[in-house]
Structures are given as C-alpha cells and as structure tokens.
N, C-alpha and C. Protein backbone atom coordinates (compact mmCIF):
# COMPACT_ATOMS: atom_id res chain seq x y z
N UNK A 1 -7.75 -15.13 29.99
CA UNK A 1 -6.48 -15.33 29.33
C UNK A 1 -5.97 -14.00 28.81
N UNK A 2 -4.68 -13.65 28.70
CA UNK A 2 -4.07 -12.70 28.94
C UNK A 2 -3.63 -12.71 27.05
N UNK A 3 -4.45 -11.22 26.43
CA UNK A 3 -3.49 -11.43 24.90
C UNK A 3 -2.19 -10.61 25.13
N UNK A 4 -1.46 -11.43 23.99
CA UNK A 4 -0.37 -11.24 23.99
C UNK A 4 -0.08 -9.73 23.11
N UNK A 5 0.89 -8.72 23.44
CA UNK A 5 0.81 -7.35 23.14
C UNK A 5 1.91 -7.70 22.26
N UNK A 6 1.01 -6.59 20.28
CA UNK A 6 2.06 -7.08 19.45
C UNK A 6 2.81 -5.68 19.58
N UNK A 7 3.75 -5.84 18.92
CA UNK A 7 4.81 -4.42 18.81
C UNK A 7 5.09 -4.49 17.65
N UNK A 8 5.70 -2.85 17.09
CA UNK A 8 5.77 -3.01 15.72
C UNK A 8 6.64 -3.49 14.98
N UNK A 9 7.23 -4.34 16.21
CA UNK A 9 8.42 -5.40 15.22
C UNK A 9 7.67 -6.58 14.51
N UNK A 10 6.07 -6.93 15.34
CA UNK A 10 5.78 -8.11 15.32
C UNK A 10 5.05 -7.68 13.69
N UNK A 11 4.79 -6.22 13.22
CA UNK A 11 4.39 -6.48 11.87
C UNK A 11 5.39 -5.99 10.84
N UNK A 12 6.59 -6.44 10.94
CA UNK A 12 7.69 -6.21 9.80
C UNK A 12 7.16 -6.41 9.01
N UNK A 13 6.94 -8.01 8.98
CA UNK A 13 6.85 -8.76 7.72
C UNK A 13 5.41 -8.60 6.75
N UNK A 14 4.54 -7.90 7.67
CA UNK A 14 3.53 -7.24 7.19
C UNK A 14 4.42 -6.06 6.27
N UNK A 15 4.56 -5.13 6.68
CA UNK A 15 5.22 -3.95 6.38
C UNK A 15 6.15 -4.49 4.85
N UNK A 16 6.63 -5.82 5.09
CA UNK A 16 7.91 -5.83 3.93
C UNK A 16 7.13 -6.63 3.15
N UNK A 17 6.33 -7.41 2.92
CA UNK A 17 4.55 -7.98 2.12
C UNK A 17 4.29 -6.50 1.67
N UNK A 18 3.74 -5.73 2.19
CA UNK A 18 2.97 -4.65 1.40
C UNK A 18 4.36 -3.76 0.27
N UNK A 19 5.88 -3.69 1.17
CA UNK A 19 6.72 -2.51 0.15
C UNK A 19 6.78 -3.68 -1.08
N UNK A 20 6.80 -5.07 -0.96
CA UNK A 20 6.85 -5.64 -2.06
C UNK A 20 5.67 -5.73 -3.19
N UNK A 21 4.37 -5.68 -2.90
CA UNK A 21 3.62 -5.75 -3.41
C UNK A 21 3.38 -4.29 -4.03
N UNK A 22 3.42 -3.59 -3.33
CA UNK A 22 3.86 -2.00 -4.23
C UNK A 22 4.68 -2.16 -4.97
N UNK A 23 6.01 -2.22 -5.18
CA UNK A 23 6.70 -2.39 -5.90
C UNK A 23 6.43 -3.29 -7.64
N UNK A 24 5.52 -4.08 -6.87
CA UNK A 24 5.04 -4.94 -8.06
C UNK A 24 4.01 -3.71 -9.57
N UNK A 25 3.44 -2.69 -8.67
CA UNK A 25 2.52 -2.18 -9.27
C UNK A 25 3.18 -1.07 -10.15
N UNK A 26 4.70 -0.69 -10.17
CA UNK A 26 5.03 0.18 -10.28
C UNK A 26 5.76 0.41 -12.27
N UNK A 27 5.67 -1.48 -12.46
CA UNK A 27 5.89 -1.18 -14.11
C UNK A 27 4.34 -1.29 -14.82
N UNK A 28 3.38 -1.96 -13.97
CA UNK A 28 2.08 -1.35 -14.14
C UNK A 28 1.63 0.29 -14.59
N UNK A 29 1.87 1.31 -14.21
CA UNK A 29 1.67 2.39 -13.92
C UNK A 29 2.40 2.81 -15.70
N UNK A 30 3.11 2.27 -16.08
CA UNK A 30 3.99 2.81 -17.70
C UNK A 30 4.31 4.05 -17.84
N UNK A 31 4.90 4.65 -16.01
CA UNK A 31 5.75 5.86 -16.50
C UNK A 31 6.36 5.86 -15.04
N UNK A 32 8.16 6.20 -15.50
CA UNK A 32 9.18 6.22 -14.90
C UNK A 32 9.00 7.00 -13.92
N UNK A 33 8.39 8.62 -13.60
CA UNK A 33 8.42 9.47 -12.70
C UNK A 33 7.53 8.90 -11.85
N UNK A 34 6.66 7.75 -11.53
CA UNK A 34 5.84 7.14 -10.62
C UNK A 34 6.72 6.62 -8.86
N UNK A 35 6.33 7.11 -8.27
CA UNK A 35 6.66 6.54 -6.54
C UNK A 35 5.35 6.15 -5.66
N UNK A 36 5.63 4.90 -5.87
CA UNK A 36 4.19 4.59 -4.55
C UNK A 36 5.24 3.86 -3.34
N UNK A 37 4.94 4.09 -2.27
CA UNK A 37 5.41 3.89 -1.36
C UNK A 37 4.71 3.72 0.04
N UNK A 38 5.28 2.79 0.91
CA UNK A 38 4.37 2.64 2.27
C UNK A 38 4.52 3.77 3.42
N UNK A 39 4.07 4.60 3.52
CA UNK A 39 4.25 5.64 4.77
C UNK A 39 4.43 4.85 6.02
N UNK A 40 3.11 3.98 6.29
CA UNK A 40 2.81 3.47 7.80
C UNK A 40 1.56 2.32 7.36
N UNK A 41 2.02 1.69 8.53
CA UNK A 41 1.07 0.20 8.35
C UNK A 41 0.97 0.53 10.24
N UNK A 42 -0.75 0.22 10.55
CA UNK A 42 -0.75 0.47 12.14
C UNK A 42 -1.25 -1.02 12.08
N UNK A 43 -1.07 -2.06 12.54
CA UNK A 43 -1.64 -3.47 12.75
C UNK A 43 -2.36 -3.78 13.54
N UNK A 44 -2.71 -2.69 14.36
CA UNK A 44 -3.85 -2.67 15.37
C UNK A 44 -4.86 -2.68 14.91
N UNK A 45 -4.81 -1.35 13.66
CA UNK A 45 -5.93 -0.94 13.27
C UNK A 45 -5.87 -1.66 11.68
N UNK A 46 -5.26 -2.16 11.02
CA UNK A 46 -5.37 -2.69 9.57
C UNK A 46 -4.64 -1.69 8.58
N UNK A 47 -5.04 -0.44 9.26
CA UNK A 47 -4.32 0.56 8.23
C UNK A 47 -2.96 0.53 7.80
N UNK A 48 -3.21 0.82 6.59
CA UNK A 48 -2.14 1.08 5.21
C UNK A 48 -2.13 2.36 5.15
N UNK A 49 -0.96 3.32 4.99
CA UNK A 49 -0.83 4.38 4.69
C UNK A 49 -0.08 4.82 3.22
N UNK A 50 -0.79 4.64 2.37
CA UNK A 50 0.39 4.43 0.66
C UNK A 50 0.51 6.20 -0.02
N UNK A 51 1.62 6.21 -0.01
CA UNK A 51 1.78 7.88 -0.55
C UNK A 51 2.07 7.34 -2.05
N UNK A 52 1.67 8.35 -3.31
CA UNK A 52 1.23 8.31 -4.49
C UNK A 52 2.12 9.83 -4.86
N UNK A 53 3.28 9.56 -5.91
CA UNK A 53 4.35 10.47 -6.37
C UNK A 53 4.22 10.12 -7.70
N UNK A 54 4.03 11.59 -8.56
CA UNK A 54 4.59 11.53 -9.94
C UNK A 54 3.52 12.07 -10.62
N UNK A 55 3.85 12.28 -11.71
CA UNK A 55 3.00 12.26 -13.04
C UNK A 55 2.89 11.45 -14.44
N UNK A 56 1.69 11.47 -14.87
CA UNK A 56 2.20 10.76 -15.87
C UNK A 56 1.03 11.57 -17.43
N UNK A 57 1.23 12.27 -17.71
CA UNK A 57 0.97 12.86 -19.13
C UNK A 57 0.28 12.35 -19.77
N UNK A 58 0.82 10.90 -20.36
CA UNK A 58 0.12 10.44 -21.34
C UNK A 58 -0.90 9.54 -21.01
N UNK A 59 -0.76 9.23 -19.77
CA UNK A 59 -1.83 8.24 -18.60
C UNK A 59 -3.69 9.06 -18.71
N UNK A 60 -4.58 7.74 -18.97
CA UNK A 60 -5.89 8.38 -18.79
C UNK A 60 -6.16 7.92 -17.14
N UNK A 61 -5.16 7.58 -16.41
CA UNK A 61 -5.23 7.18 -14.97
C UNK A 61 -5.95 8.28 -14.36
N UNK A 62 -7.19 8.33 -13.80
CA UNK A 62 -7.85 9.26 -12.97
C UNK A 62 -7.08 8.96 -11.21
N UNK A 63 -7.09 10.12 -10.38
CA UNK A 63 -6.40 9.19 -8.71
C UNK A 63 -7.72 8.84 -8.39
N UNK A 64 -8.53 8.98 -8.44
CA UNK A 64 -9.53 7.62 -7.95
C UNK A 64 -9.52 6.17 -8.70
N UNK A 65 -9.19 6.25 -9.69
CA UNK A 65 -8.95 4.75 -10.57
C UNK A 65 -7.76 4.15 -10.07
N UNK A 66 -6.82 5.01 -9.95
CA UNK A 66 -5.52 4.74 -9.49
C UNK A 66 -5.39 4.02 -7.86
N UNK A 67 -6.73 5.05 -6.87
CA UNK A 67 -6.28 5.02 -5.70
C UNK A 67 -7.07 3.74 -5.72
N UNK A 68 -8.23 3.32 -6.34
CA UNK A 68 -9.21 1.88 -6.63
C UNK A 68 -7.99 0.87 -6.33
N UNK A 69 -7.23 0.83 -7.86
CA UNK A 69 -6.16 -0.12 -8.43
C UNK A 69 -5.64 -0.25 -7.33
N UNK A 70 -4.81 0.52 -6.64
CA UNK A 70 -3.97 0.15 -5.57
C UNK A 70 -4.16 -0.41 -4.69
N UNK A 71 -5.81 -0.60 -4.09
CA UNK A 71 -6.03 -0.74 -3.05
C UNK A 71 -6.82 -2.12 -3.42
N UNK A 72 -7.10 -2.45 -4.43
CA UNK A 72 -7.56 -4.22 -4.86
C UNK A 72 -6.30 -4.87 -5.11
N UNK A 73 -5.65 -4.16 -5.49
CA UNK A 73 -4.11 -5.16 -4.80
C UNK A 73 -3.97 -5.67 -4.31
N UNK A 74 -3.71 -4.72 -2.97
CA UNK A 74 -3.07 -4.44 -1.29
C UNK A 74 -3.82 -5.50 -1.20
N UNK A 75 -5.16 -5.37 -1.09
CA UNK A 75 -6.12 -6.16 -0.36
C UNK A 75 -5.99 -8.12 -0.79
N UNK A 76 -5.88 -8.24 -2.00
CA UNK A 76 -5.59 -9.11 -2.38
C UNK A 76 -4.54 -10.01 -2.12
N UNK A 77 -3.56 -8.88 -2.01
CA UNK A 77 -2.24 -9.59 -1.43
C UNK A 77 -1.85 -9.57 0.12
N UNK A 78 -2.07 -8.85 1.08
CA UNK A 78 -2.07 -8.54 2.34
C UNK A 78 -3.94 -8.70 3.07
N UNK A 79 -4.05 -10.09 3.35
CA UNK A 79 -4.95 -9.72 4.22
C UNK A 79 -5.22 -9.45 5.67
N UNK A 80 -3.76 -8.71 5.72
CA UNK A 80 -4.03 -7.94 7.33
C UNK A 80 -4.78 -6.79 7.00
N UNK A 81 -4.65 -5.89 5.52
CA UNK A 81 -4.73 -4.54 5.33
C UNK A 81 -6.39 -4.54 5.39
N UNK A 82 -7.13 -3.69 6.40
CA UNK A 82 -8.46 -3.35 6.94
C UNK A 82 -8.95 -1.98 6.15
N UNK A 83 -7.81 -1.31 5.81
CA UNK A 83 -8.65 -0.19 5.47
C UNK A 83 -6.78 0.44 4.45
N UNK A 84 -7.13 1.10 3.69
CA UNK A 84 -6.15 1.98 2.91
C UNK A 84 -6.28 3.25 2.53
N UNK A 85 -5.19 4.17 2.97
CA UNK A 85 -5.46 5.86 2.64
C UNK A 85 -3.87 5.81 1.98
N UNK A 86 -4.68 6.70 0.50
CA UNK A 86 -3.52 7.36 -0.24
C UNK A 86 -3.43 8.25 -0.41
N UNK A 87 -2.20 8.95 0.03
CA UNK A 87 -2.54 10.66 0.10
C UNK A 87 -1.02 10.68 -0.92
C-alpha cells in the first residue's frame, strides 16, 4: 500500500497549534521585550524550531529553565512535536 505524501500545507494546522501555544507563554515570561516565535516545524521529522528574543533584567529565568519551560509546553500541547531546538 502506497503512503500518502504529506506537504507542508498538510501541517498548517500543526504550525498554527504551536504559534498559538507560544503565544500563550508569552504573559508567562513578565516582561514586555520577550519574542518567542516558530522559525520551522519539519513534520517529517517532529521538529520544532522556536527562536527566543529579549531580555529580561529582573527575571531569575536561566535559558536552560526557559528553554525546559518551553519545551514541556510544546510537548504538552502539540503531540506531533518529536524533538525542539531553541536558538
């Protein structure tokens, strides 16, 4: 039996699941100069590509606590996402 070949239309709605669920994390974070955002979602491979913008001063946020947080999210909320890199 012949699988059917997805294209990357077939993971929009993947793609628009994850910019929403980012979005969710972003009054989490308790500072305005924060941008998390989806670079690339490959659905072949599971990968999430989340870019991480800003500073925050008064934050004891380490980017490994941060890049943790983000990614028990994702995972939580998207279970297509196989693997996550935040650069």
């Amino acid at each position: 039996m012949k699988r059917a070949r997805r294209t990357r239309s077939t993971y929009a709605g993947v793609e628009s699941s994850i910019r929403d669920a980012l979005s969710a994390l972003k009054p989490l974070l308790h500072f305005e100069t924060a941008r998390i955002e989806l670079v690339e979602f490959n659905g072949d491979t599971g990968v999430a590509v989340v870019h991480v913008a800003g500073d925050c001063p008064e934050c004891d946020l380490t980017a490994p606590m941060l890049r943790e947080g983000i990614e028990a999210h994702l995972r939580t909320k998207i279970p297509e996402i196989r693997e996550i890199r935040v650069i």
